[in-house]
Protein backbone atom coordinates (compact mmCIF):
# COMPACT_ATOMS: atom_id res chain seq x y z
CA UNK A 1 30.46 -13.64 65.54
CA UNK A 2 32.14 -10.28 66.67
CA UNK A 3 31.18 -7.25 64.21
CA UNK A 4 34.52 -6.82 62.43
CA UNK A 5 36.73 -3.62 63.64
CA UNK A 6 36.69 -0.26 61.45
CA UNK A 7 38.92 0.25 58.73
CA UNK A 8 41.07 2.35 58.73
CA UNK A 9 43.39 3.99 61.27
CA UNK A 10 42.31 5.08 65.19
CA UNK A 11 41.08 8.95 64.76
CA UNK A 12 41.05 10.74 68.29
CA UNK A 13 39.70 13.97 68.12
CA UNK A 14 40.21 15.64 71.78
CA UNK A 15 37.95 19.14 72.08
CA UNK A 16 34.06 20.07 73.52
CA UNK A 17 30.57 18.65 71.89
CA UNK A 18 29.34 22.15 71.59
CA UNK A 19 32.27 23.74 69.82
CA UNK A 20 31.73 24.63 66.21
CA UNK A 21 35.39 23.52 65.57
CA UNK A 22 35.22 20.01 67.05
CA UNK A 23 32.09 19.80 65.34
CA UNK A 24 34.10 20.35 62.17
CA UNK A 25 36.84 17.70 62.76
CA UNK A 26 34.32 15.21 63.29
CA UNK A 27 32.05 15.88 60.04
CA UNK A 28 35.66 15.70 58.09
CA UNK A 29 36.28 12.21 59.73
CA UNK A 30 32.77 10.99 58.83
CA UNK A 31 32.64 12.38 55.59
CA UNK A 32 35.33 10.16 54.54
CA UNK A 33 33.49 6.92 56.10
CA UNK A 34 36.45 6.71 59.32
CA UNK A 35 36.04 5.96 62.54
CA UNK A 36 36.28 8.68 65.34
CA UNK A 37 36.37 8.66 68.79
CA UNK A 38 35.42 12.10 70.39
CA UNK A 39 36.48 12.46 73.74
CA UNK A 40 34.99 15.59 75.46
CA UNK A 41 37.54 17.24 77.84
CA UNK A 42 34.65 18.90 79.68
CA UNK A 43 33.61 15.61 80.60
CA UNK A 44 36.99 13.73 80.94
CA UNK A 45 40.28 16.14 80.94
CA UNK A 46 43.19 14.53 79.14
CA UNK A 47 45.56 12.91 81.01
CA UNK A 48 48.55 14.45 81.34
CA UNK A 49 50.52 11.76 79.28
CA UNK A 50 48.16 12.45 76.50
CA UNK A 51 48.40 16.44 76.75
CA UNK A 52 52.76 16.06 76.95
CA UNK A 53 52.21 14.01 73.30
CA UNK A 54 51.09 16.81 72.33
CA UNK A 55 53.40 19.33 73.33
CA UNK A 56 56.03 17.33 73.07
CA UNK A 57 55.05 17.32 69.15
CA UNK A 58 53.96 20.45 67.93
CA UNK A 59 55.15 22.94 70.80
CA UNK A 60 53.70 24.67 73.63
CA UNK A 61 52.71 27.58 71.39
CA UNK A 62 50.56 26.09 68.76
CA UNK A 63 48.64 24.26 71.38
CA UNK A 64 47.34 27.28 73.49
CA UNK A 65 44.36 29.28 72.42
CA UNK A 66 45.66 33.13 72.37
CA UNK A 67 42.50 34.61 71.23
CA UNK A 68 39.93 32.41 73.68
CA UNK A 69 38.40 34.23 76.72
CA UNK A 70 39.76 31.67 78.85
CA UNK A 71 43.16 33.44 78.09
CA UNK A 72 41.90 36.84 78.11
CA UNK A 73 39.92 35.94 81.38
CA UNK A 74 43.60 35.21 83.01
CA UNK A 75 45.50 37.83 81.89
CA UNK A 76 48.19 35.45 80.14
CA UNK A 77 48.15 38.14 76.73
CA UNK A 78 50.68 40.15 79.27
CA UNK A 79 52.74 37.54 80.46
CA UNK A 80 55.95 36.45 78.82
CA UNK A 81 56.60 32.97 79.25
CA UNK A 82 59.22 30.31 78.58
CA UNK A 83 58.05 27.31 76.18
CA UNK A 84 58.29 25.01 79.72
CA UNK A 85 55.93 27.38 82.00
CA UNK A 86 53.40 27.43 78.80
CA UNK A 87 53.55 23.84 78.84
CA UNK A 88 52.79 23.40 82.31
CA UNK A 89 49.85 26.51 82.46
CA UNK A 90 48.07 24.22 79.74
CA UNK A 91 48.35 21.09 81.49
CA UNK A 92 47.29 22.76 84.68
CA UNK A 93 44.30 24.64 82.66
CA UNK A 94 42.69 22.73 80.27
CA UNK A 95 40.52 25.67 79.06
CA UNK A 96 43.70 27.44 77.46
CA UNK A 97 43.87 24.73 74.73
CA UNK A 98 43.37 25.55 71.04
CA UNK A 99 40.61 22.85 70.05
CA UNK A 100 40.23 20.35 68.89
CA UNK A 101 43.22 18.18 69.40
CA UNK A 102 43.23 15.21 67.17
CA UNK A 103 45.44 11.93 66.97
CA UNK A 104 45.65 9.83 63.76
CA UNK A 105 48.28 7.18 64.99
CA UNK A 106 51.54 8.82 65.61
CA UNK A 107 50.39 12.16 63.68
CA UNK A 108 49.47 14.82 65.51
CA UNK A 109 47.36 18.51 64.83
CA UNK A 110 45.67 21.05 66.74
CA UNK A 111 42.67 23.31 65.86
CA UNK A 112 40.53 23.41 62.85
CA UNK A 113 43.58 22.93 60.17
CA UNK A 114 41.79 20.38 56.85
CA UNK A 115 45.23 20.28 55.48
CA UNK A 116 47.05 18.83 58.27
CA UNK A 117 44.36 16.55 58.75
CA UNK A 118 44.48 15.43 55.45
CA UNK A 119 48.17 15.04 56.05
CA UNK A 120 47.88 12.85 58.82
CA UNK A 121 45.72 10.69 56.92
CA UNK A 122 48.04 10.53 53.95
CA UNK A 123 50.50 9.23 56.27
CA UNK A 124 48.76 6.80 58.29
């Protein structure tokens, strides 16, 4: 007999093991008793499909990571760019992303935000 699936809706939380704010998603996931799948970018970069999802849902802006040193490191803080050539330095860069990412079906949130999370579960 297969071991019945988890209840409750899919949780995808995209970001790094050894970031304090992934590290937060997922202890809000398991302190409700859901399941979470953690998929470290460092290890497997998002596909590109994945990464337009996001865009394509809450905008180039509140995806990229303005205060990381990634950004600083690159110089981007000088650079004015359209929503389109954000998009694409983000999919070409990983490292520029504000994490963690995280999917609850078709609901969608990025960075350490409790209140959109528990929006997303209200809804699934």
């Amino acid at each position: 007999m297969s071991p019945a699936p988890p209840a409750g809706p899919l949780i995808q939380v995209f970001g790094r093991e050894d970031s304090q704010e992934t590290r937060a998603a997922l202890r809000f996931f398991k302190e409700r008793r859901l399941a979470v799948q953690l998929v470290d970018i460092r290890r497997k970069p998002m596909a590109a499909g994945e990464l337009r999802r996001f865009v394509d849902r809450l905008g180039p802006a509140a995806l990229a990571d303005t205060t990381g040193r990634a950004w600083i490191d690159a110089g981007l803080g000088y650079l004015r760019m359209t929503p389109d050539e954000l998009a694409a330095r983000l999919l070409a860069d990983q490292r520029l992303l504000r994490l963690p990412l995280v999917r609850v079906a078709n609901g969608f949130a990025a960075g350490r935000d409790e209140t959109a999370w528990k929006a997303l579960l209200a809804k699934a």
